[in-house]
N, C-alpha and C. Protein backbone atom coordinates (compact mmCIF):
# COMPACT_ATOMS: atom_id res chain seq x y z
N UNK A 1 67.13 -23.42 -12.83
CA UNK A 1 66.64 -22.26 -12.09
C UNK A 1 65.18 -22.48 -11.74
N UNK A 2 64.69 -21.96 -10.87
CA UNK A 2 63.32 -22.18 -10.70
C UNK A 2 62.16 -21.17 -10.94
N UNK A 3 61.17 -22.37 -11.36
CA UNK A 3 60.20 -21.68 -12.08
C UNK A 3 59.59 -20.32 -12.22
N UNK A 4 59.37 -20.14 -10.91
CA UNK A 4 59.25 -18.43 -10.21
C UNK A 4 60.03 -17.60 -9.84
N UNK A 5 61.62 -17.96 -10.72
CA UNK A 5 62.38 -16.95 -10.80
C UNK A 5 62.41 -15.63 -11.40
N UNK A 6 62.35 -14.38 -10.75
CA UNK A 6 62.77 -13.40 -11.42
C UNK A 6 63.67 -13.43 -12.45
N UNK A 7 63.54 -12.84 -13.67
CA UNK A 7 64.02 -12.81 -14.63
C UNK A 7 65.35 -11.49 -14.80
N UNK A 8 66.33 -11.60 -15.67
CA UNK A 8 66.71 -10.23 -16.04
C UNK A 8 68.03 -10.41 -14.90
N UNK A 9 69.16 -9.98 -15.60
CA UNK A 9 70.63 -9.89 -15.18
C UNK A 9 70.69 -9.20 -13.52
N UNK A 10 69.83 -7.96 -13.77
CA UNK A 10 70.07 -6.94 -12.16
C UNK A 10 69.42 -8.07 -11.39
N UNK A 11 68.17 -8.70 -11.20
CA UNK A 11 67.62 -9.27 -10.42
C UNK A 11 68.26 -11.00 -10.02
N UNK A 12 68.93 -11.26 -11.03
CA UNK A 12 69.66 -12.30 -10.81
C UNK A 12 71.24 -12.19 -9.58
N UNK A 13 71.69 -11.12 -9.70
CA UNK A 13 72.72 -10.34 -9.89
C UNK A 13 72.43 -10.06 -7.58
N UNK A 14 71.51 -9.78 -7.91
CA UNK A 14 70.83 -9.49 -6.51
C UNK A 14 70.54 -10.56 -5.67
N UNK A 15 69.70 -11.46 -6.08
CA UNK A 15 70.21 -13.22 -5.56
C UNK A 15 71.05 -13.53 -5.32
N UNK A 16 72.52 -12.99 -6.30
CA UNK A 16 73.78 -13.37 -5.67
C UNK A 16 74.14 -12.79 -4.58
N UNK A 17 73.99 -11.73 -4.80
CA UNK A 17 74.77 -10.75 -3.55
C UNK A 17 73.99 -11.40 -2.48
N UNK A 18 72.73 -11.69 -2.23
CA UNK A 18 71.68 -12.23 -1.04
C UNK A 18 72.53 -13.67 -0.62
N UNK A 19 72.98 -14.48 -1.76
CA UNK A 19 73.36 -15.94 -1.67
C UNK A 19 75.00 -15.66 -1.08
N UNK A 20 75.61 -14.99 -1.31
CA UNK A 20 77.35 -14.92 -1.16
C UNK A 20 76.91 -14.32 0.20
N UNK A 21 75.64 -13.40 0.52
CA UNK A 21 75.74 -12.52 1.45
C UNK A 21 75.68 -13.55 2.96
N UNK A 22 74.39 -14.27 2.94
CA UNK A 22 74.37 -15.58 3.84
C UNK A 22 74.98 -16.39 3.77
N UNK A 23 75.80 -16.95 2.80
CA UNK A 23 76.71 -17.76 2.97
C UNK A 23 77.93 -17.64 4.05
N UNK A 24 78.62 -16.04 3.52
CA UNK A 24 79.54 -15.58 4.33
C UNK A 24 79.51 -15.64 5.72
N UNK A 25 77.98 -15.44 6.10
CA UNK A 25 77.38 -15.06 7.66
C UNK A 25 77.35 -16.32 8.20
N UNK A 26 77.00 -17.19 7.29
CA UNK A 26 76.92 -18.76 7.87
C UNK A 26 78.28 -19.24 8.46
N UNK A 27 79.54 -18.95 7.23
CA UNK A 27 80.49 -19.52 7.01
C UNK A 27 81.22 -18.96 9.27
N UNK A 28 80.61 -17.58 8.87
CA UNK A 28 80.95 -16.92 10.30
C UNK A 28 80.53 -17.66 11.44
N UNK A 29 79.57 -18.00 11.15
CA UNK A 29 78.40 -18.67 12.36
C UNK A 29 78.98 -20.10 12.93
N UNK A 30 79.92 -20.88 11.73
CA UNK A 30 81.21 -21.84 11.97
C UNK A 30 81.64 -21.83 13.58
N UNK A 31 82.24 -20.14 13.65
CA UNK A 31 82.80 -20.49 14.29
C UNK A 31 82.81 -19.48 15.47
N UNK A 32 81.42 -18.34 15.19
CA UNK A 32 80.89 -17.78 15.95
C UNK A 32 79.64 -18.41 17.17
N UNK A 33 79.57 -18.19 18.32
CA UNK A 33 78.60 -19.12 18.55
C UNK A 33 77.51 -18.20 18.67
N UNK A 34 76.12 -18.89 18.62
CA UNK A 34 75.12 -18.17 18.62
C UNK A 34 74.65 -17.78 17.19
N UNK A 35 75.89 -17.33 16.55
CA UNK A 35 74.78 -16.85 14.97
C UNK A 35 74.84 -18.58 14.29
N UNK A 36 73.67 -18.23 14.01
CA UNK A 36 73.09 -19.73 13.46
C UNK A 36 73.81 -19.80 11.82
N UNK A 37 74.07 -21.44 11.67
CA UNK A 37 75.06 -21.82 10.14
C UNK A 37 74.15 -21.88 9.48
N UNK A 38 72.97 -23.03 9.88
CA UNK A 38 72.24 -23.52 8.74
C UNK A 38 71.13 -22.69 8.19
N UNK A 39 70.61 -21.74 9.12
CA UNK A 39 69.58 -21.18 8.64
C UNK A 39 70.34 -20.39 7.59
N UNK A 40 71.34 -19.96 7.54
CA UNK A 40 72.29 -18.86 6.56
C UNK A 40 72.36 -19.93 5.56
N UNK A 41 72.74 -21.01 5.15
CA UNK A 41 72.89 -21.56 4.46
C UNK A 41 71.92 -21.98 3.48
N UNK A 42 70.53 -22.16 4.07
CA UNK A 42 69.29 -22.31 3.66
C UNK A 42 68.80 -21.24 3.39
N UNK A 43 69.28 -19.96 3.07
CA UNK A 43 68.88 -18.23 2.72
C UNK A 43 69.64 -18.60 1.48
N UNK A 44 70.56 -19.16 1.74
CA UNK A 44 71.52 -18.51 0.42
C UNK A 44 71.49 -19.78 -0.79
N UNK A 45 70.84 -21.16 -0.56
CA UNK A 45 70.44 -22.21 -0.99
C UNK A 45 69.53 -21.30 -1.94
N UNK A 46 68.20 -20.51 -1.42
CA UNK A 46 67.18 -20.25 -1.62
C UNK A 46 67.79 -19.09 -3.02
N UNK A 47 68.64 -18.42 -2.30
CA UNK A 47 69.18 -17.11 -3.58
C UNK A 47 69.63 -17.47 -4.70
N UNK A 48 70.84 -18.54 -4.29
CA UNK A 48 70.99 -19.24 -5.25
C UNK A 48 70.39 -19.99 -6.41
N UNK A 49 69.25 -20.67 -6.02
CA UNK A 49 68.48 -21.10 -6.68
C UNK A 49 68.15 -20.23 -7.63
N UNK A 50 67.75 -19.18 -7.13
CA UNK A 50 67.12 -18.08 -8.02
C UNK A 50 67.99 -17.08 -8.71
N UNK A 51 69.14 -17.39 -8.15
CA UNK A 51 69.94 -16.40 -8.80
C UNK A 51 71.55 -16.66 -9.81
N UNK A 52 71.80 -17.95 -9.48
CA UNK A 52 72.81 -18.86 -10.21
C UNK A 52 72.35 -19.89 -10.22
N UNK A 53 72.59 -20.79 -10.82
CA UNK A 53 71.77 -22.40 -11.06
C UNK A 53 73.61 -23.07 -10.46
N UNK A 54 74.26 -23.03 -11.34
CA UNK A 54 76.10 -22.87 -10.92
C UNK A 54 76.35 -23.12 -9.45
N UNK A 55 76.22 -22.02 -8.55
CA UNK A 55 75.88 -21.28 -7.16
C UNK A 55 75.10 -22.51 -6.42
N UNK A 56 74.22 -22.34 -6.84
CA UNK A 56 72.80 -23.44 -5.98
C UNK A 56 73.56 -24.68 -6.45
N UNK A 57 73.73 -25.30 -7.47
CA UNK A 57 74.43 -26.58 -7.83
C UNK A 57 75.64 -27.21 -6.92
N UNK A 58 76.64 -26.23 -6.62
CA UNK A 58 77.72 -26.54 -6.13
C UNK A 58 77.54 -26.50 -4.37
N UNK A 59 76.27 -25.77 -3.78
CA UNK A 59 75.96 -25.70 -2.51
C UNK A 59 75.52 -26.69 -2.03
N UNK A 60 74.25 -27.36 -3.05
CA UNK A 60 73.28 -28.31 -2.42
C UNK A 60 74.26 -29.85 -2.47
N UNK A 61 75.49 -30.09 -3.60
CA UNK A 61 76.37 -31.20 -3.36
C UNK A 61 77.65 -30.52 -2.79
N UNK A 62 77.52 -29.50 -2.15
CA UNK A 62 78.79 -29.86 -0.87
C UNK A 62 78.93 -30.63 -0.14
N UNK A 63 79.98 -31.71 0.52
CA UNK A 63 80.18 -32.56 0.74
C UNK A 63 79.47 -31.95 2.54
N UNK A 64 80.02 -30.81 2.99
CA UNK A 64 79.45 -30.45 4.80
C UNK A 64 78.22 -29.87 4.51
N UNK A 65 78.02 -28.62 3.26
CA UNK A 65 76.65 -28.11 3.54
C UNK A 65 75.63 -28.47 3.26
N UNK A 66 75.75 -29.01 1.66
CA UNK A 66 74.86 -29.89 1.11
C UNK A 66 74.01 -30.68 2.27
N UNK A 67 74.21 -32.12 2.94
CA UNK A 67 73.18 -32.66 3.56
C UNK A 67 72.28 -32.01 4.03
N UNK A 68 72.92 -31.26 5.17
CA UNK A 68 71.73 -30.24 6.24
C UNK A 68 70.80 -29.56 5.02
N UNK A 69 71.19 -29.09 4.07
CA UNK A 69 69.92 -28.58 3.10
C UNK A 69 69.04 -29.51 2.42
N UNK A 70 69.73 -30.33 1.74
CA UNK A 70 68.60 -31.33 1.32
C UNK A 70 67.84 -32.12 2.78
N UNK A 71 68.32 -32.52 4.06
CA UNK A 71 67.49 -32.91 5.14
C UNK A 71 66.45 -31.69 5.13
N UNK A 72 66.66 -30.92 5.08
CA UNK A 72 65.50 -29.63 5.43
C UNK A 72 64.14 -29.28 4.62
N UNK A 73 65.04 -29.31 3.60
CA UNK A 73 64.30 -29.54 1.81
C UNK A 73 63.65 -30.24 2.23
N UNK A 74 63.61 -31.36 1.80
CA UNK A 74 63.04 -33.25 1.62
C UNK A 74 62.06 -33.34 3.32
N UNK A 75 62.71 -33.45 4.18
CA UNK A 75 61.84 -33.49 5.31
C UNK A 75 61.61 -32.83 6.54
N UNK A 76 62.14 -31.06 6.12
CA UNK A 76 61.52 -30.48 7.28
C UNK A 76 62.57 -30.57 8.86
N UNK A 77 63.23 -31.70 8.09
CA UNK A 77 64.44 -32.44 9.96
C UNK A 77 65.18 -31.96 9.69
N UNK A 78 65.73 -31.90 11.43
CA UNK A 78 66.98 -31.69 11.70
C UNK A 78 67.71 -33.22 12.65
N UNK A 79 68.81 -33.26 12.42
CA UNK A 79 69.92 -34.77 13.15
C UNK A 79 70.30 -34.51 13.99
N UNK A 80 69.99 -35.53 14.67
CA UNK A 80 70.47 -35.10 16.55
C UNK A 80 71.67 -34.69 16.87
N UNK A 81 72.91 -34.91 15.94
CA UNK A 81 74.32 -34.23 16.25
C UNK A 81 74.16 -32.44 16.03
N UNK A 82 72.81 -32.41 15.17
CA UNK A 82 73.02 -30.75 15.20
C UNK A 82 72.10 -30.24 16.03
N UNK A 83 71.20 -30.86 16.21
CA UNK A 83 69.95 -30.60 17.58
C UNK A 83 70.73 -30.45 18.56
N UNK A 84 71.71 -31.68 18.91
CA UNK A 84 72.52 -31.08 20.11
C UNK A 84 73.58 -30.37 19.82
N UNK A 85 74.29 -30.16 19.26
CA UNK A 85 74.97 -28.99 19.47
C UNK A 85 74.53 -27.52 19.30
N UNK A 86 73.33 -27.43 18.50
CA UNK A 86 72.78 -26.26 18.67
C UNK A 86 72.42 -25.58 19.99
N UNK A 87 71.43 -26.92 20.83
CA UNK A 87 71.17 -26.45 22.02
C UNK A 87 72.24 -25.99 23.11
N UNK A 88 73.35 -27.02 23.01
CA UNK A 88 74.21 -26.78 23.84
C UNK A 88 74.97 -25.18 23.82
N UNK A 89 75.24 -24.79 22.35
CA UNK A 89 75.25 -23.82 21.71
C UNK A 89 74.70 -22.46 22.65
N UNK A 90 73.15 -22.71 22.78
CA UNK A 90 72.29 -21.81 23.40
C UNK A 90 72.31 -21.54 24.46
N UNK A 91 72.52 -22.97 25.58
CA UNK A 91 72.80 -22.90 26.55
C UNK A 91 74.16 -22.51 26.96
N UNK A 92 75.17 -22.60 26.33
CA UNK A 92 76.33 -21.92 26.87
C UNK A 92 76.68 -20.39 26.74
N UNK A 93 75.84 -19.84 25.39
CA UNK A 93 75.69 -18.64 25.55
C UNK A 93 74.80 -18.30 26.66
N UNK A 94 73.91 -18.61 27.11
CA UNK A 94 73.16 -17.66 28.19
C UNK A 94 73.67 -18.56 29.67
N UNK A 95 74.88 -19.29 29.60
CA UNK A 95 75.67 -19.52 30.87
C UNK A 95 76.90 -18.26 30.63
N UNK A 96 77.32 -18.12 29.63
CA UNK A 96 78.37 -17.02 29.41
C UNK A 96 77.52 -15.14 30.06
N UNK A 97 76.57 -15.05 29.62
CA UNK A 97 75.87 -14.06 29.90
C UNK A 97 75.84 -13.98 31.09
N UNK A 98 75.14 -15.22 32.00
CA UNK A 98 75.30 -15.20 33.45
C UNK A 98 76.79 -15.07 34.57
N UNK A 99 77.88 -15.90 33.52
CA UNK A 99 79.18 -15.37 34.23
C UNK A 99 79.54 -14.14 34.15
N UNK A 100 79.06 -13.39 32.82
CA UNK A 100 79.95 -11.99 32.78
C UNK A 100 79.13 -10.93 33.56
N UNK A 101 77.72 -11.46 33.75
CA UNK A 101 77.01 -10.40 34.53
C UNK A 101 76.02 -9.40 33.89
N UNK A 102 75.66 -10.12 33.16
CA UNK A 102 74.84 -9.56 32.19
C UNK A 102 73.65 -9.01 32.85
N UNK A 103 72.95 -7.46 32.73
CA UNK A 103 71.76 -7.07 33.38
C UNK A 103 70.60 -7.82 33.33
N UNK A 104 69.72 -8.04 34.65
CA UNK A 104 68.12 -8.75 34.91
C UNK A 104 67.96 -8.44 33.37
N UNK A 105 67.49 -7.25 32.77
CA UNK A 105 66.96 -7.32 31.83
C UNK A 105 67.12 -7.97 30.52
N UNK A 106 69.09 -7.95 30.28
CA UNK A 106 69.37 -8.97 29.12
C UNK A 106 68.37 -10.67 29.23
N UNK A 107 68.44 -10.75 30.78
CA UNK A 107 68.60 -11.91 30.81
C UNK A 107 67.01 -12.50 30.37
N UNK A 108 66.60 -11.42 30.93
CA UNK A 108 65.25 -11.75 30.84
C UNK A 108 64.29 -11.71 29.26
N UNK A 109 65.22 -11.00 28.38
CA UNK A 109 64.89 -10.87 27.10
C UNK A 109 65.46 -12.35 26.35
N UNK A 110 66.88 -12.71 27.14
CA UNK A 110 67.77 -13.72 26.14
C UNK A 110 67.09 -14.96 26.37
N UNK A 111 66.50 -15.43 28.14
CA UNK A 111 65.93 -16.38 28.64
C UNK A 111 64.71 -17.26 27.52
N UNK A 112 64.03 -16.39 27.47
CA UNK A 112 62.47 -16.98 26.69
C UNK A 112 62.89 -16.88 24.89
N UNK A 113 63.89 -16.38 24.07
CA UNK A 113 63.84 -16.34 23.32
C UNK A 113 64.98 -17.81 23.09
N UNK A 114 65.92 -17.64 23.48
CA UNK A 114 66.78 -18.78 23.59
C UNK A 114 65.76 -20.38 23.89
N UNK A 115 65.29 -20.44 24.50
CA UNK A 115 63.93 -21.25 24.95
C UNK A 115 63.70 -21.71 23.89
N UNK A 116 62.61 -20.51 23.30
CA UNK A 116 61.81 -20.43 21.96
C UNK A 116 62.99 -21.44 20.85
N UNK A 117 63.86 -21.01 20.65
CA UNK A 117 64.33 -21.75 19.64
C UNK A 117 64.85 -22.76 19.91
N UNK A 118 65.39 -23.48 21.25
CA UNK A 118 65.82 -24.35 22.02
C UNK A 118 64.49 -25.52 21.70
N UNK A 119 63.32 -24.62 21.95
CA UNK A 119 61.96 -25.66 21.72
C UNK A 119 61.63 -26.07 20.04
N UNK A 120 61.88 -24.93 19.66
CA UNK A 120 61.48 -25.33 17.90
C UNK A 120 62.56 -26.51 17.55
N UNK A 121 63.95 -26.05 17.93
CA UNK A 121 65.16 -27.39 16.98
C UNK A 121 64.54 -28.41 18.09
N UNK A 122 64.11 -28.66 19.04
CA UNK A 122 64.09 -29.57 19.49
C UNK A 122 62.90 -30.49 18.94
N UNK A 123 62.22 -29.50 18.90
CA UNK A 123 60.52 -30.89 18.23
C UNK A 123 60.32 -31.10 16.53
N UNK A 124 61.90 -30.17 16.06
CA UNK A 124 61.85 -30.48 14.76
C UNK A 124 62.20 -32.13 14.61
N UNK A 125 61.32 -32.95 13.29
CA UNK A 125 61.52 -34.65 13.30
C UNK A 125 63.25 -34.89 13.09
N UNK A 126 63.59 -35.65 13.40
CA UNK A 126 64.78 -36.76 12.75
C UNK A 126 64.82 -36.73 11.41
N UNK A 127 65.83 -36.57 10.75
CA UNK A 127 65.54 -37.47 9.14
C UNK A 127 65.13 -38.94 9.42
N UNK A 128 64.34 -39.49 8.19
CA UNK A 128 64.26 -40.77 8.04
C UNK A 128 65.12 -41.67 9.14
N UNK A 129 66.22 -41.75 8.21
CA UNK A 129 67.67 -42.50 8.83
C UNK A 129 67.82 -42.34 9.41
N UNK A 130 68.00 -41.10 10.55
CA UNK A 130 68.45 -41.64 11.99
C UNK A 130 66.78 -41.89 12.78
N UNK A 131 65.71 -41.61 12.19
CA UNK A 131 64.80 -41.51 13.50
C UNK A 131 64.74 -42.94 14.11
């Protein structure tokens, strides 16, 4: 468990619910497009930690979720198979928006924010290994 864990059953207890809670949302995000996997996964990495040692143990050596957390952990990267599919991700939601007819104003709110994060995964480094 880590060092600056809250102590005491309720507060542990509450980490879980936070860790099962993002997990679930992640697990959604599979196969929802647009809600993001890994950042959910890396919430509930974080709860876990603090709130099951068990929990956090069995997340960080999952054979699919595990890597993307320890890459994140350890160096901050993201791997170009998820750089691109994220983006593509982004971009097909705000091509879907534009087919269904979505108002100037959605678009204009979804445009620069979609961007925004389009720009952050993008200038995030490589791991080591693939850079």
């Amino acid at each position: 468990m880590a060092p600056d864990a809250p102590r005491g059953p309720l507060r542990r207890a509450a980490w879980q619910v936070l860790g099962f809670t993002s997990l679930v949302t992640g697990l959604i995000g599979i196969i929802v497009p647009l809600l993001p996997t890994t950042v959910f996964l890396l919430v509930s990495a974080f709860a876990f930690e603090r709130g099951s040692e068990r929990l956090h143990t069995w997340l960080v050596s999952h054979p699919r979720f595990g890597p993307p957390i320890e890459t994140w952990r350890q160096h901050r990267a993201i791997a170009r198979p998820a750089k691109i599919k994220a983006v593509l991700a982004l971009a097909f939601m705000f091509g879907l928006s534009l087919a269904f007819g979505a108002p100037g104003y959605v678009l204009a709110i979804q445009a620069p924010i979609l961007t925004a994060v389009a720009v952050f995964i993008g200038t995030r480094p490589l791991p080591p290994e693939t850079a």
